[in-house]
PDB file of N, CA and C in Angstrom:
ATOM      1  N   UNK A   1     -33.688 -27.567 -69.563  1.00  0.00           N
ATOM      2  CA  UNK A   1     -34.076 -28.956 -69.619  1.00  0.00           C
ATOM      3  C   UNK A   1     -32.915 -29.832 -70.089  1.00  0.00           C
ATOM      4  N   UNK A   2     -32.134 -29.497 -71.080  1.00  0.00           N
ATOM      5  CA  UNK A   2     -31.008 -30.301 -71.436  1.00  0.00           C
ATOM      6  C   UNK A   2     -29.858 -30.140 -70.684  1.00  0.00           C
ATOM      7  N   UNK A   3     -29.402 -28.954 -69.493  1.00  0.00           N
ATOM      8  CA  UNK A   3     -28.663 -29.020 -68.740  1.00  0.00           C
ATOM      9  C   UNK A   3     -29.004 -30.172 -67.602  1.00  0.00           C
ATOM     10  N   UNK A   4     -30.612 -30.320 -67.033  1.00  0.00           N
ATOM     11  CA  UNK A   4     -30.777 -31.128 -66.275  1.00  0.00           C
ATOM     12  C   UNK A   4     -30.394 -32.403 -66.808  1.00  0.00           C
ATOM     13  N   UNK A   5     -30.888 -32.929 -68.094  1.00  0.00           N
ATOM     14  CA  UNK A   5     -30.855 -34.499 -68.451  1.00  0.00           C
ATOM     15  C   UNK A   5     -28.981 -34.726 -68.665  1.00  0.00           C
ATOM     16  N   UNK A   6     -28.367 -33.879 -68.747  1.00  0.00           N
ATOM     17  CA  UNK A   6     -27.013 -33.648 -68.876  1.00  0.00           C
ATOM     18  C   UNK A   6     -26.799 -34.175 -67.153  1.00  0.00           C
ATOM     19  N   UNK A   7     -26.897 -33.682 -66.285  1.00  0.00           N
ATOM     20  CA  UNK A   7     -26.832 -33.668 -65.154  1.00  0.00           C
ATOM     21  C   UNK A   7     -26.962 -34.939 -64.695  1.00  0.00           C
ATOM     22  N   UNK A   8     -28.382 -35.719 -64.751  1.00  0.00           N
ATOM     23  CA  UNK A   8     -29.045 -36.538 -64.560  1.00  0.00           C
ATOM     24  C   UNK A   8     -28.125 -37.565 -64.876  1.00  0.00           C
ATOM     25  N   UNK A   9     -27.814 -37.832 -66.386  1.00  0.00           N
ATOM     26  CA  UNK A   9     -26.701 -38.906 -67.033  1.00  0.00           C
ATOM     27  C   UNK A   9     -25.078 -38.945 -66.363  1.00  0.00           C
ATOM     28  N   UNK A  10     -24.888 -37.123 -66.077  1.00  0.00           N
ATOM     29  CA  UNK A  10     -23.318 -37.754 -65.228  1.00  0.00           C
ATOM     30  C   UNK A  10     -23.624 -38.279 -63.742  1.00  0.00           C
ATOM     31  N   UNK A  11     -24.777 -37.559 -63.073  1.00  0.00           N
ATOM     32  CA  UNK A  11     -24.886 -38.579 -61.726  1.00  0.00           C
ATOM     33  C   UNK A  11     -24.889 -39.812 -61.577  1.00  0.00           C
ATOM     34  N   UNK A  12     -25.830 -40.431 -62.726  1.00  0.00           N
ATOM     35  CA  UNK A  12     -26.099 -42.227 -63.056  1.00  0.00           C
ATOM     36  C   UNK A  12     -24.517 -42.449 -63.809  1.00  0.00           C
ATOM     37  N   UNK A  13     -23.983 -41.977 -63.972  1.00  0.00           N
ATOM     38  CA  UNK A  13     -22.619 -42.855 -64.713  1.00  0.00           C
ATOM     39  C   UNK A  13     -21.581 -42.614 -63.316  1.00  0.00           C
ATOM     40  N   UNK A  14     -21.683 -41.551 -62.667  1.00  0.00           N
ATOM     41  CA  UNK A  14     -20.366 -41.280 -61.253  1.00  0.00           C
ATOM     42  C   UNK A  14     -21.657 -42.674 -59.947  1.00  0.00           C
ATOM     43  N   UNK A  15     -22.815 -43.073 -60.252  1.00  0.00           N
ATOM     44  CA  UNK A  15     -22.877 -43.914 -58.992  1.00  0.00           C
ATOM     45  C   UNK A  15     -22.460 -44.968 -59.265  1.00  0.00           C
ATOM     46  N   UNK A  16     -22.478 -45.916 -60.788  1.00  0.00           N
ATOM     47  CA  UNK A  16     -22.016 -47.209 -61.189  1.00  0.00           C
ATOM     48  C   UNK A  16     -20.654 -46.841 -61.083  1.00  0.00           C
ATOM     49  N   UNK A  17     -19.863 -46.132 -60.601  1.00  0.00           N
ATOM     50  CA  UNK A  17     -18.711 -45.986 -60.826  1.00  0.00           C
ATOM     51  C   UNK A  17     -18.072 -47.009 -59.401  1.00  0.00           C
ATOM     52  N   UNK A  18     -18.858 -46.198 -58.334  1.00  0.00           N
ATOM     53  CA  UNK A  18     -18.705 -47.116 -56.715  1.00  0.00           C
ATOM     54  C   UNK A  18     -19.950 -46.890 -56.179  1.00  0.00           C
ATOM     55  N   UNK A  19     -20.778 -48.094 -56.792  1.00  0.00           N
ATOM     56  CA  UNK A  19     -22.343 -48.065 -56.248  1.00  0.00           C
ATOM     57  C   UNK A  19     -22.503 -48.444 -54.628  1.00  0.00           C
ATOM     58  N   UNK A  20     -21.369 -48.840 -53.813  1.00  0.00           N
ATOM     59  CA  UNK A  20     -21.515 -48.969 -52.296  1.00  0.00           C
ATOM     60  C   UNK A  20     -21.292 -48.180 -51.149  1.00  0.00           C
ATOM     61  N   UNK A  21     -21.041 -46.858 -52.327  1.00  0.00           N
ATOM     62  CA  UNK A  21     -20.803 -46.122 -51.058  1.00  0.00           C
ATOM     63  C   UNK A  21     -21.756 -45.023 -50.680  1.00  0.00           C
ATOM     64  N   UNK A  22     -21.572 -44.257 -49.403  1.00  0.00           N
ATOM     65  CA  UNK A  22     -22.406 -43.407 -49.248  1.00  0.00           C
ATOM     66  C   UNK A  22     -23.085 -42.095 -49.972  1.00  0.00           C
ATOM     67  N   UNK A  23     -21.815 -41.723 -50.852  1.00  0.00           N
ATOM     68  CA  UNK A  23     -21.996 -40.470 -52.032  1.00  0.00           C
ATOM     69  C   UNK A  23     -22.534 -41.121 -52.837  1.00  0.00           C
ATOM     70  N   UNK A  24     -22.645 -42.486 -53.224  1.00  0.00           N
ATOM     71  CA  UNK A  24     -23.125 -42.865 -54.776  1.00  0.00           C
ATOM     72  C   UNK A  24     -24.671 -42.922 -54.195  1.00  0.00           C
ATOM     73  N   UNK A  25     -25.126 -43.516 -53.214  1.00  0.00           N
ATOM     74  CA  UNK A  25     -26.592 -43.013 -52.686  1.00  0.00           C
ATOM     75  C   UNK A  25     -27.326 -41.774 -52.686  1.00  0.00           C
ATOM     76  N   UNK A  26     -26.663 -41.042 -52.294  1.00  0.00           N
ATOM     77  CA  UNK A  26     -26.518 -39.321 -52.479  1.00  0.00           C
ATOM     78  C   UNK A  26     -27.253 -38.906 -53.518  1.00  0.00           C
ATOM     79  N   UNK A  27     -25.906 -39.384 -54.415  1.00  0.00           N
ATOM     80  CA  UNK A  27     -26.176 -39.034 -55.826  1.00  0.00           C
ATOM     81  C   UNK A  27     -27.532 -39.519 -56.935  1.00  0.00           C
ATOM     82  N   UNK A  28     -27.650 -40.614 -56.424  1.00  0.00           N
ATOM     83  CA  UNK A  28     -28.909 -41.075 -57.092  1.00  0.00           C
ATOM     84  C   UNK A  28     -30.296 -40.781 -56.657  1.00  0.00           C
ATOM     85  N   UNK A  29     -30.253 -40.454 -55.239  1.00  0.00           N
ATOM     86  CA  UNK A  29     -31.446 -40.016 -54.605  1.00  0.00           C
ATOM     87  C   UNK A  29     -31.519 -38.366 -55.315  1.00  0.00           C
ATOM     88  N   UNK A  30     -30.068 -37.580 -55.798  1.00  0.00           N
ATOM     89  CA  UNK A  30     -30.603 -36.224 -56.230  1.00  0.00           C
ATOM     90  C   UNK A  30     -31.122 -36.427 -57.686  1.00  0.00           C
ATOM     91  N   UNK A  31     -30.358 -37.712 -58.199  1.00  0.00           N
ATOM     92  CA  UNK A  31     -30.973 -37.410 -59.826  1.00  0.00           C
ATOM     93  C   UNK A  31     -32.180 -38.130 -60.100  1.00  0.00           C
ATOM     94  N   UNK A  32     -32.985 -38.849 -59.184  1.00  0.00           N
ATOM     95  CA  UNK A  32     -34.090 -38.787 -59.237  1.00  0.00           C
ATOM     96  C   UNK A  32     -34.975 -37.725 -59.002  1.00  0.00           C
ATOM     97  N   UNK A  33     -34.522 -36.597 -57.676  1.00  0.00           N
ATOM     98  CA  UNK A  33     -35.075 -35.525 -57.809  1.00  0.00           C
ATOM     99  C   UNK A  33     -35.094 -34.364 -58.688  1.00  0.00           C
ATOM    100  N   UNK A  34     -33.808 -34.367 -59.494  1.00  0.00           N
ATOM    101  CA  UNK A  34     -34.093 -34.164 -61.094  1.00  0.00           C
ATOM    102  C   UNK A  34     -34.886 -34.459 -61.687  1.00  0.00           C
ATOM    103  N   UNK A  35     -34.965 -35.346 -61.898  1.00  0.00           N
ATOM    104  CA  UNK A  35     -35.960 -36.207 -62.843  1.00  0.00           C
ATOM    105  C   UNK A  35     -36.996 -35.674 -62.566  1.00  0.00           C
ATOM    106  N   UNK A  36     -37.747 -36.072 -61.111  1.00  0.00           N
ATOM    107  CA  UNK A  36     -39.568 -35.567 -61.256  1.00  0.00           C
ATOM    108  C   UNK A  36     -39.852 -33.941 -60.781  1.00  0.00           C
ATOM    109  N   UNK A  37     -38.502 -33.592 -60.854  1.00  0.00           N
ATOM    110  CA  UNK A  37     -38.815 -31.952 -60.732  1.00  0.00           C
ATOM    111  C   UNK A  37     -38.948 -31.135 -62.036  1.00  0.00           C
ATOM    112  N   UNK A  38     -38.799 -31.836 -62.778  1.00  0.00           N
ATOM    113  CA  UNK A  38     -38.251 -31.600 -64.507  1.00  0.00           C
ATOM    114  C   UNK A  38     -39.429 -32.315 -65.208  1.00  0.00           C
ATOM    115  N   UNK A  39     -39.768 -33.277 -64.806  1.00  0.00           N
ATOM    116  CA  UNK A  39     -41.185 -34.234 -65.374  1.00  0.00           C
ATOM    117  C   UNK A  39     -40.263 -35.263 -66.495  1.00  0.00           C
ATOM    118  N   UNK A  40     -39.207 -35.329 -66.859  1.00  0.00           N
ATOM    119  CA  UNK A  40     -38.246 -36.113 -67.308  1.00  0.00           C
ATOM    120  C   UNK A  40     -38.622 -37.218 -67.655  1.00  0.00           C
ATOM    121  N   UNK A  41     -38.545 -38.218 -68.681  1.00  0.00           N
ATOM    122  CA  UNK A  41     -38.488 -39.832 -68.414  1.00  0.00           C
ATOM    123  C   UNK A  41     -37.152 -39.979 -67.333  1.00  0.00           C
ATOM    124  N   UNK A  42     -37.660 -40.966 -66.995  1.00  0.00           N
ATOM    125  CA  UNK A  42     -36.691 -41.606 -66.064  1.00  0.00           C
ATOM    126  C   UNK A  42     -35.820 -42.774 -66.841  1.00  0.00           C
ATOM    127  N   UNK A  43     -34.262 -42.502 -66.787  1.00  0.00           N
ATOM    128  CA  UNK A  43     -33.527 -43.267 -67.437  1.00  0.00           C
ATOM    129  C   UNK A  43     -33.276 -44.604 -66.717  1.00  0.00           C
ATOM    130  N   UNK A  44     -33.394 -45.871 -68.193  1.00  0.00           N
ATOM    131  CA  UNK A  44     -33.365 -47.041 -67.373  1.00  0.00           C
ATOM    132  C   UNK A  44     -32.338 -47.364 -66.307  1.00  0.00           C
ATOM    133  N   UNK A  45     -30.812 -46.663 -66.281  1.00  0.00           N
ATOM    134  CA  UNK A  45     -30.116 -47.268 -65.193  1.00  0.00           C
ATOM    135  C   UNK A  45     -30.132 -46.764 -63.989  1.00  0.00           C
ATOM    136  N   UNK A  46     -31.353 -45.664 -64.129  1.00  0.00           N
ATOM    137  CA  UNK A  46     -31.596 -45.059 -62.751  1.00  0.00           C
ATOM    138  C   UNK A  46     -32.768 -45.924 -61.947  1.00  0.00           C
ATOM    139  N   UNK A  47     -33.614 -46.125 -63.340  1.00  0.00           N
ATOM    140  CA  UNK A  47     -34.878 -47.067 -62.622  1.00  0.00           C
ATOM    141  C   UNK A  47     -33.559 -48.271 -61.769  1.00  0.00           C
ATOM    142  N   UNK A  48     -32.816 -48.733 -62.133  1.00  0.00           N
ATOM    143  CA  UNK A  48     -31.682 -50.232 -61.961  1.00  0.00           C
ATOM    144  C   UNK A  48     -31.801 -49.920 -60.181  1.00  0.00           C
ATOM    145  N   UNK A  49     -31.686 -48.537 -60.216  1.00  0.00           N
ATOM    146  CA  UNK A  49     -30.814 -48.140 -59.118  1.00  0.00           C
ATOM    147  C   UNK A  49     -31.766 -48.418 -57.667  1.00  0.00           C
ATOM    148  N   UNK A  50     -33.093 -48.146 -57.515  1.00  0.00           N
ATOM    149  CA  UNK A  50     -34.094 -48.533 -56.734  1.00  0.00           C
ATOM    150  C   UNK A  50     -34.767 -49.688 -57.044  1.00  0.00           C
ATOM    151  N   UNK A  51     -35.390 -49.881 -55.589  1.00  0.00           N
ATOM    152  CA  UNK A  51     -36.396 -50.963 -55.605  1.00  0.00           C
ATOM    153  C   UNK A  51     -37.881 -50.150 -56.044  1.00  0.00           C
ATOM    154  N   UNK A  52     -38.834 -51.266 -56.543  1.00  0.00           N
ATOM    155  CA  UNK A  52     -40.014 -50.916 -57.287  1.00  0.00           C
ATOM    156  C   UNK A  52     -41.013 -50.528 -56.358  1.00  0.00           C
ATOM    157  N   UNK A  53     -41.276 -51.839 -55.055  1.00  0.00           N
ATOM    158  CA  UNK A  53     -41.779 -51.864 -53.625  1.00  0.00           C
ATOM    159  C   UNK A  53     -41.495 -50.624 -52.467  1.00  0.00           C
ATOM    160  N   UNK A  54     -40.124 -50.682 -52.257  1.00  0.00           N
ATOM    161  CA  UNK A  54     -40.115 -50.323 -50.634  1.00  0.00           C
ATOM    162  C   UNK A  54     -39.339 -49.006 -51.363  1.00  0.00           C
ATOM    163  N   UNK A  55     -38.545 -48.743 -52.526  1.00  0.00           N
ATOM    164  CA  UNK A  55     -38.476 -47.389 -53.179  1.00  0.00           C
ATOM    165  C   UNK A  55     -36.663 -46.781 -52.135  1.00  0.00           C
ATOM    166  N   UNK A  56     -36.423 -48.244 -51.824  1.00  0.00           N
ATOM    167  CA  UNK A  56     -34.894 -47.639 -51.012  1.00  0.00           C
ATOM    168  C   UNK A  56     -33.757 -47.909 -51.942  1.00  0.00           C
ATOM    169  N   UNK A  57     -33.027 -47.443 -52.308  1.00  0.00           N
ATOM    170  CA  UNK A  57     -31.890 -47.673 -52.730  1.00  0.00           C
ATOM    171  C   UNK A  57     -31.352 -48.996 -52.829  1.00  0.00           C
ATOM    172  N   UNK A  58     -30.880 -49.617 -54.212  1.00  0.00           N
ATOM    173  CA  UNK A  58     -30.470 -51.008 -53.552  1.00  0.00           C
ATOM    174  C   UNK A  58     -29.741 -50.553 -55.249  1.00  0.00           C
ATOM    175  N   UNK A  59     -28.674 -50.916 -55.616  1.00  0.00           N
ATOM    176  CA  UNK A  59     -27.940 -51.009 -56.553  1.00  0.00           C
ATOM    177  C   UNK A  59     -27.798 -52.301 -57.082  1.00  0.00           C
ATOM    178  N   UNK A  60     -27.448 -52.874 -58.263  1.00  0.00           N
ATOM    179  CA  UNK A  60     -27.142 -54.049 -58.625  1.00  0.00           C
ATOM    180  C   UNK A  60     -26.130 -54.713 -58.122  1.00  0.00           C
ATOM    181  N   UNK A  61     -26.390 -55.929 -57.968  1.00  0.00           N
ATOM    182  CA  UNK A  61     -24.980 -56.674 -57.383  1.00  0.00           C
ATOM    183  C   UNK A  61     -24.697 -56.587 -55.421  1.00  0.00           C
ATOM    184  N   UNK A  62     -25.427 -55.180 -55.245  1.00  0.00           N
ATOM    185  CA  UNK A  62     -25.210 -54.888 -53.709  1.00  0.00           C
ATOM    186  C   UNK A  62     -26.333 -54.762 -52.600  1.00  0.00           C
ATOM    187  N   UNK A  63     -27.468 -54.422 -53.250  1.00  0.00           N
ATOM    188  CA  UNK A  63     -28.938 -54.272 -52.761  1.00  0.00           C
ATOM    189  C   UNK A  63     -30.338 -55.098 -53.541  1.00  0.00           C
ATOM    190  N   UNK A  64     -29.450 -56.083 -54.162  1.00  0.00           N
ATOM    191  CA  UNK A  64     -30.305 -57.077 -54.733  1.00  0.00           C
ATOM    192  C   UNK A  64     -29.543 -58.130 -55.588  1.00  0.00           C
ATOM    193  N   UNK A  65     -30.306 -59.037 -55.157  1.00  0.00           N
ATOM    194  CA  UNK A  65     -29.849 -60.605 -56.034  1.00  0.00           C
ATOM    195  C   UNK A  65     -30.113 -60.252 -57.575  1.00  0.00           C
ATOM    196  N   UNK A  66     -29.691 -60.882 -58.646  1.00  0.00           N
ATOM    197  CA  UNK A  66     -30.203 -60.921 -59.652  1.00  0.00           C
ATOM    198  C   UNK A  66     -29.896 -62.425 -60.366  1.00  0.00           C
ATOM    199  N   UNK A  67     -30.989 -63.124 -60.875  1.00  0.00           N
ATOM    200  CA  UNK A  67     -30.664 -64.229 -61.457  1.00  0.00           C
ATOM    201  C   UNK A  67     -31.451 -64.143 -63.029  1.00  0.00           C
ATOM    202  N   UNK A  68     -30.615 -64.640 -63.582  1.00  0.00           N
ATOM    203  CA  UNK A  68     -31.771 -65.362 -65.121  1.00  0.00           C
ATOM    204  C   UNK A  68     -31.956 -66.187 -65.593  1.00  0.00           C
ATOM    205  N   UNK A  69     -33.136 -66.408 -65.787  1.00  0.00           N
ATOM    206  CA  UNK A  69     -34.128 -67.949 -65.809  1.00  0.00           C
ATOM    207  C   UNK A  69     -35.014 -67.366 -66.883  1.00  0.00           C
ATOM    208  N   UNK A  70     -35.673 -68.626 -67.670  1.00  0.00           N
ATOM    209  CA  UNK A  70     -36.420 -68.661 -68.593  1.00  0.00           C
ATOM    210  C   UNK A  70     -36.889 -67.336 -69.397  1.00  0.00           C
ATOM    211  N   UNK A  71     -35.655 -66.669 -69.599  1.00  0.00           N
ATOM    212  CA  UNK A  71     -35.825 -65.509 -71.019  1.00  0.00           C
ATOM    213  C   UNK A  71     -36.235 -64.395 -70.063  1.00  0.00           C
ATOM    214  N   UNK A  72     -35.923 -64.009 -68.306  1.00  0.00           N
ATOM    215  CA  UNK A  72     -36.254 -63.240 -67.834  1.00  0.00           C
ATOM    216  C   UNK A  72     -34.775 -62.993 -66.827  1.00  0.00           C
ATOM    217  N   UNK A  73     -34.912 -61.565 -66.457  1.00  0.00           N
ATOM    218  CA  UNK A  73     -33.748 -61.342 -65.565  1.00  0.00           C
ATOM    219  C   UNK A  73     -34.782 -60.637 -64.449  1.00  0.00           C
ATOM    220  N   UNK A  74     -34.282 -61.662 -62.951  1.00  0.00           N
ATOM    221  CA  UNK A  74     -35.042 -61.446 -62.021  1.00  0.00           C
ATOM    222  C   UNK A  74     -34.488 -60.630 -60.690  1.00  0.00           C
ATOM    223  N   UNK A  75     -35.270 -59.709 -60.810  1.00  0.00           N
ATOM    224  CA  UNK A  75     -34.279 -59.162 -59.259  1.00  0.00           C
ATOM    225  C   UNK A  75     -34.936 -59.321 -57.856  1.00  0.00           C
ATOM    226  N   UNK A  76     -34.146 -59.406 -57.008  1.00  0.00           N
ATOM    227  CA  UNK A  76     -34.872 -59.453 -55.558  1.00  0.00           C
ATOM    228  C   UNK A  76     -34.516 -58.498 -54.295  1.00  0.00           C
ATOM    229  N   UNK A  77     -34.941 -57.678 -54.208  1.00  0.00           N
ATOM    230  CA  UNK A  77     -34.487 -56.750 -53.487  1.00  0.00           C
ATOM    231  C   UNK A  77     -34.193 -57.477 -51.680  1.00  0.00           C
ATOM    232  N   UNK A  78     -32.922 -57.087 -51.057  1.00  0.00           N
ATOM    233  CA  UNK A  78     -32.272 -57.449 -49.895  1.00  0.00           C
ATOM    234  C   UNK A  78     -33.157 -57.075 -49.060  1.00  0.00           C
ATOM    235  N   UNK A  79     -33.493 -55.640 -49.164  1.00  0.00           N
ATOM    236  CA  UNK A  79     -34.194 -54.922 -47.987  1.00  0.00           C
ATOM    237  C   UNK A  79     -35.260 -55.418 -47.719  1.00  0.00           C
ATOM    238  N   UNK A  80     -36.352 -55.497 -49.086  1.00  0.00           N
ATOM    239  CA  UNK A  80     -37.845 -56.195 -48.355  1.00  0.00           C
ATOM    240  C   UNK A  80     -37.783 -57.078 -49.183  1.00  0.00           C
ATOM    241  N   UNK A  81     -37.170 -57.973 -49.597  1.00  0.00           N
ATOM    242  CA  UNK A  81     -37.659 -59.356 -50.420  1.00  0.00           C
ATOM    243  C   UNK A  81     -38.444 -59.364 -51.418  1.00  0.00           C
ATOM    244  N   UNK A  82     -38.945 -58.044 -52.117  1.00  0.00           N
ATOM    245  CA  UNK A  82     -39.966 -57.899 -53.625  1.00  0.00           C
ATOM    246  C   UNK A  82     -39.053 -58.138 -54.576  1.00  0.00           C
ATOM    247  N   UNK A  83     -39.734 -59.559 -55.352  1.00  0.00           N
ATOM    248  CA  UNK A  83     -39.316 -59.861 -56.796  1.00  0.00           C
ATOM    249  C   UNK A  83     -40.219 -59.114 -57.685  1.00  0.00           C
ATOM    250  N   UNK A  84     -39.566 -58.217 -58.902  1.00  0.00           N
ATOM    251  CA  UNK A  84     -40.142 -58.105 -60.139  1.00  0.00           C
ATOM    252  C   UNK A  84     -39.112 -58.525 -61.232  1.00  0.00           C
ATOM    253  N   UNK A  85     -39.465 -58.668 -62.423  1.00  0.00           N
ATOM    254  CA  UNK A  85     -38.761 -59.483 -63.539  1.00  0.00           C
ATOM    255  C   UNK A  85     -38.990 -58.795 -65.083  1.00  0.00           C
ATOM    256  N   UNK A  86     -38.028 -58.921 -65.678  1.00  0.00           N
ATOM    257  CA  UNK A  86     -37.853 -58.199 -66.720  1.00  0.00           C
ATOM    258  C   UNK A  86     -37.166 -58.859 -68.189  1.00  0.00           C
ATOM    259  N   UNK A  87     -38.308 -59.418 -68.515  1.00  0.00           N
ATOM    260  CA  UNK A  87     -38.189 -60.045 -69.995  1.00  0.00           C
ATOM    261  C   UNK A  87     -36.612 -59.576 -70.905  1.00  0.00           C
ATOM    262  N   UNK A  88     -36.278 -60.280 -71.772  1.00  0.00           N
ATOM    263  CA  UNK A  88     -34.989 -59.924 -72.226  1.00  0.00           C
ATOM    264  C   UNK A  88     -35.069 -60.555 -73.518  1.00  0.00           C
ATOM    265  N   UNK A  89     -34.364 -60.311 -74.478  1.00  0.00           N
ATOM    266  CA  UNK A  89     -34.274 -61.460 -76.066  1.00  0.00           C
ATOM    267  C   UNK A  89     -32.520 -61.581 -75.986  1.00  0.00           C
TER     268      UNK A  89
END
Protein backbone atom coordinates (compact mmCIF):
# COMPACT_ATOMS: atom_id res chain seq x y z
CA UNK A 1 0.00 0.00 0.00
CA UNK A 2 2.76 2.55 0.66
CA UNK A 3 4.69 1.49 -2.43
CA UNK A 4 1.46 2.30 -4.40
CA UNK A 5 0.74 5.88 -2.72
CA UNK A 6 4.63 6.31 -3.34
CA UNK A 7 3.90 5.61 -6.93
CA UNK A 8 0.76 7.50 -7.18
CA UNK A 9 2.67 10.92 -5.81
CA UNK A 10 5.71 10.47 -8.38
CA UNK A 11 3.16 10.04 -11.34
CA UNK A 12 1.13 13.36 -10.16
CA UNK A 13 4.47 15.32 -9.68
CA UNK A 14 6.23 13.80 -13.44
CA UNK A 15 2.51 15.03 -15.16
CA UNK A 16 2.68 18.82 -13.73
CA UNK A 17 6.02 18.59 -14.89
CA UNK A 18 4.66 18.78 -18.93
CA UNK A 19 0.91 18.48 -18.42
CA UNK A 20 0.42 18.74 -22.52
CA UNK A 21 1.75 16.04 -23.56
CA UNK A 22 0.79 12.65 -24.48
CA UNK A 23 2.84 10.62 -21.61
CA UNK A 24 1.64 13.10 -18.96
CA UNK A 25 -2.06 11.76 -19.94
CA UNK A 26 -0.77 8.30 -19.72
CA UNK A 27 0.43 8.84 -16.61
CA UNK A 28 -2.45 10.19 -14.85
CA UNK A 29 -4.98 7.93 -16.34
CA UNK A 30 -2.53 4.99 -14.59
CA UNK A 31 -2.41 6.74 -11.21
CA UNK A 32 -5.86 6.97 -11.02
CA UNK A 33 -5.97 3.34 -11.70
CA UNK A 34 -3.83 3.06 -8.71
CA UNK A 35 -5.81 4.77 -6.74
CA UNK A 36 -9.25 2.77 -7.11
CA UNK A 37 -7.45 -0.48 -7.40
CA UNK A 38 -5.92 0.15 -3.94
CA UNK A 39 -9.28 1.91 -2.57
CA UNK A 40 -6.80 4.94 -1.83
CA UNK A 41 -8.03 8.56 -1.15
CA UNK A 42 -7.57 10.26 -4.12
CA UNK A 43 -4.94 13.03 -3.95
CA UNK A 44 -6.10 16.58 -4.51
CA UNK A 45 -3.75 17.30 -7.56
CA UNK A 46 -4.91 14.29 -9.17
CA UNK A 47 -8.62 15.16 -8.57
CA UNK A 48 -6.96 18.92 -10.52
CA UNK A 49 -6.13 16.63 -13.22
CA UNK A 50 -9.81 15.52 -14.56
CA UNK A 51 -13.00 16.87 -15.25
CA UNK A 52 -15.87 16.10 -12.59
CA UNK A 53 -18.67 15.69 -15.66
CA UNK A 54 -17.34 14.12 -18.80
CA UNK A 55 -14.24 12.41 -16.51
CA UNK A 56 -11.59 13.25 -19.65
CA UNK A 57 -8.46 14.54 -18.91
CA UNK A 58 -8.12 18.24 -18.94
CA UNK A 59 -5.11 19.62 -16.84
CA UNK A 60 -4.94 23.13 -15.47
CA UNK A 61 -4.17 25.95 -17.60
CA UNK A 62 -4.64 23.45 -20.80
CA UNK A 63 -8.04 21.57 -20.53
CA UNK A 64 -9.78 24.19 -18.60
CA UNK A 65 -10.27 27.88 -17.92
CA UNK A 66 -9.84 28.83 -14.43
CA UNK A 67 -10.96 32.15 -12.98
CA UNK A 68 -11.49 33.65 -9.31
CA UNK A 69 -14.36 35.50 -8.28
CA UNK A 70 -16.02 36.07 -5.05
CA UNK A 71 -13.82 33.82 -2.55
CA UNK A 72 -14.19 30.91 -5.17
CA UNK A 73 -11.80 29.41 -7.83
CA UNK A 74 -13.85 28.38 -10.82
CA UNK A 75 -13.03 25.90 -13.39
CA UNK A 76 -14.55 25.22 -16.76
CA UNK A 77 -13.76 22.38 -18.51
CA UNK A 78 -12.84 22.93 -22.66
CA UNK A 79 -14.17 19.61 -23.60
CA UNK A 80 -17.84 19.79 -22.33
CA UNK A 81 -18.27 23.22 -20.81
CA UNK A 82 -19.10 21.85 -16.91
CA UNK A 83 -18.43 24.53 -14.33
CA UNK A 84 -17.78 23.35 -10.71
CA UNK A 85 -16.19 25.76 -8.05
CA UNK A 86 -14.17 25.50 -5.15
CA UNK A 87 -14.33 27.81 -2.17
CA UNK A 88 -10.85 29.12 -0.98
CA UNK A 89 -9.82 31.57 2.27
Amino acid sequence: MKAAAESVKFLVSSVYNNPESYLSQKQADLAKRIVLKFRMKQPYDLKLLFCKKCKAYSPPLYGKTIRVRRGRVIFRCKNCGSVYRIPFK
